[in-house]
Protein backbone atom coordinates (compact mmCIF):
# COMPACT_ATOMS: atom_id res chain seq x y z
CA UNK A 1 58.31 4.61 41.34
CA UNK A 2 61.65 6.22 41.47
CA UNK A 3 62.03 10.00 43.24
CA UNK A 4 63.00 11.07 39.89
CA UNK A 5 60.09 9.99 38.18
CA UNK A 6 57.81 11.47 41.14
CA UNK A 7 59.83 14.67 40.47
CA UNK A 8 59.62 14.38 36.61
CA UNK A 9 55.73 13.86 37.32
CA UNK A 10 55.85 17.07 40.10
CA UNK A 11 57.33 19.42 37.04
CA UNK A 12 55.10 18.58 34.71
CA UNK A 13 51.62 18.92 36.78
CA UNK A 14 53.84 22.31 37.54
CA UNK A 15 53.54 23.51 33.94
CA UNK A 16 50.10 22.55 34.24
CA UNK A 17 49.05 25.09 36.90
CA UNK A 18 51.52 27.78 35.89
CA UNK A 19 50.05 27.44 32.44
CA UNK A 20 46.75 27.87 33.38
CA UNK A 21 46.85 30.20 35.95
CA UNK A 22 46.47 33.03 33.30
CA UNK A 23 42.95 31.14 31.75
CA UNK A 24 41.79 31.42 35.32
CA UNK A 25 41.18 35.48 35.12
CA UNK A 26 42.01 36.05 39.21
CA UNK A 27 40.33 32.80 39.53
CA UNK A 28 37.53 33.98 38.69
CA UNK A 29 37.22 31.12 36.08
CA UNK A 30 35.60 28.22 37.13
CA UNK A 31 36.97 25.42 34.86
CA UNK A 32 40.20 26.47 34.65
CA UNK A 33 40.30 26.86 38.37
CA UNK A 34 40.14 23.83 39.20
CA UNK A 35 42.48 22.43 36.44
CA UNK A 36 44.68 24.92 38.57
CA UNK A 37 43.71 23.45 41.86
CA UNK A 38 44.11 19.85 40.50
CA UNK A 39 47.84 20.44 38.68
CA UNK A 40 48.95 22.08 41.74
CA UNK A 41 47.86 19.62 44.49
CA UNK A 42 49.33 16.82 42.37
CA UNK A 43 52.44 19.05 41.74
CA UNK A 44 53.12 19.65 45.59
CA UNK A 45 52.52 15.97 46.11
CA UNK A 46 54.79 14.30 43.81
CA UNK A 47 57.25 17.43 45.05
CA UNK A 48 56.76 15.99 48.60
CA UNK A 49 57.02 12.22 47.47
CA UNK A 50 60.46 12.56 45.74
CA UNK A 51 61.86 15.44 48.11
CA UNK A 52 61.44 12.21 50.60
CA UNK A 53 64.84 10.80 48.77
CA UNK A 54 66.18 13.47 46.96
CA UNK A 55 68.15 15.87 48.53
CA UNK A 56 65.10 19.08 49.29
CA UNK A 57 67.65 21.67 46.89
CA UNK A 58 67.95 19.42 44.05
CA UNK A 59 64.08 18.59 44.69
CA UNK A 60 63.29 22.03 44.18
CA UNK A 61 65.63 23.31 41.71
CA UNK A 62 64.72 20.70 39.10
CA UNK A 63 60.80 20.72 40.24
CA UNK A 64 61.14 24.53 39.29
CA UNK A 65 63.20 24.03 36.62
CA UNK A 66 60.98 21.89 34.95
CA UNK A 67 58.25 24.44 35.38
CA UNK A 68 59.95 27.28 34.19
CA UNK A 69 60.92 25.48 30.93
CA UNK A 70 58.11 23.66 30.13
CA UNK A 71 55.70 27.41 31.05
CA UNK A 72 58.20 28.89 28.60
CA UNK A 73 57.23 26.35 25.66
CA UNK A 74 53.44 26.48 26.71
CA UNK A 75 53.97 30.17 26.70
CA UNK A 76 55.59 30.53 22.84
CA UNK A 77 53.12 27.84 21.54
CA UNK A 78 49.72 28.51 22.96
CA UNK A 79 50.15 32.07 24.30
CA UNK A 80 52.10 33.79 21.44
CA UNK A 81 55.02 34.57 23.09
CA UNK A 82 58.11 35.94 21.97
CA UNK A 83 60.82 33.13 20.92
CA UNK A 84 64.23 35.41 20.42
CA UNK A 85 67.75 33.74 20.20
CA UNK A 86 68.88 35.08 23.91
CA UNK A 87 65.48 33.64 25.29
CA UNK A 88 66.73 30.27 23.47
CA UNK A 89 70.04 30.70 24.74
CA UNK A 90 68.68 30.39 28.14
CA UNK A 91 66.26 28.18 27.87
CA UNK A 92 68.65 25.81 26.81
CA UNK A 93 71.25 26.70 29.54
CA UNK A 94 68.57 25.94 32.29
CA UNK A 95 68.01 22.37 30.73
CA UNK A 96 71.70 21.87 30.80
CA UNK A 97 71.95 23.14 34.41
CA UNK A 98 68.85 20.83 35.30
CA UNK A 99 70.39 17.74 33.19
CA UNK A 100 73.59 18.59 35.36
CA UNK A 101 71.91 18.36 38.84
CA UNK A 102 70.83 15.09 38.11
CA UNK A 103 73.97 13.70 36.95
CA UNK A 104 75.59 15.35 40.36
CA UNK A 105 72.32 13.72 42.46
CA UNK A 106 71.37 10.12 43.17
């Protein structure tokens, strides 16, 4: 596999803990819990696997990038969120910045 798809793979287990970290209640929640502890293990490992090519800044800003973008749409579909033009605006301007790294990166 390619660093970019470990770090495609990182971002999206990221969304997966960041998403659920709110259905764990303080983690008091046992299910959702371990769906945390699960995402985020295979987060920080694919993280680690394509940080091994990948320069560690690009790594990171598209691992969190990824995460931030894909919490946001988890956020406005599943946790009623607000969806207002300027939150757009940015939204969008992150994927362009992240869509940039890459194009800059190996």
């Amino acid at each position: 596999m390619s660093a970019w798809t470990y770090l495609i793979l990182a971002g999206i287990f990221e969304v997966g803990f960041a998403s659920t970290l709110k259905l764990t209640e303080g983690f008091s929640k046992l299910v959702p819990t371990a769906i945390f502890l699960v995402c985020a293990s295979l987060s920080f490992y694919f993280l680690t696997k394509a940080a091994q090519t990948l320069p560690i800044g690009t790594a990171y800003a598209v691992w969190t990038g990824i995460g931030a973008v894909g919490t946001i749409i988890i956020g406005i579909f599943f946790y009623n969120e607000p969806i207002g033009a300027l939150r757009l605006f940015f939204l969008f301007t992150l994927v362009a910045s992240l869509v940039g790294l890459k194009l800059v990166s190996n």
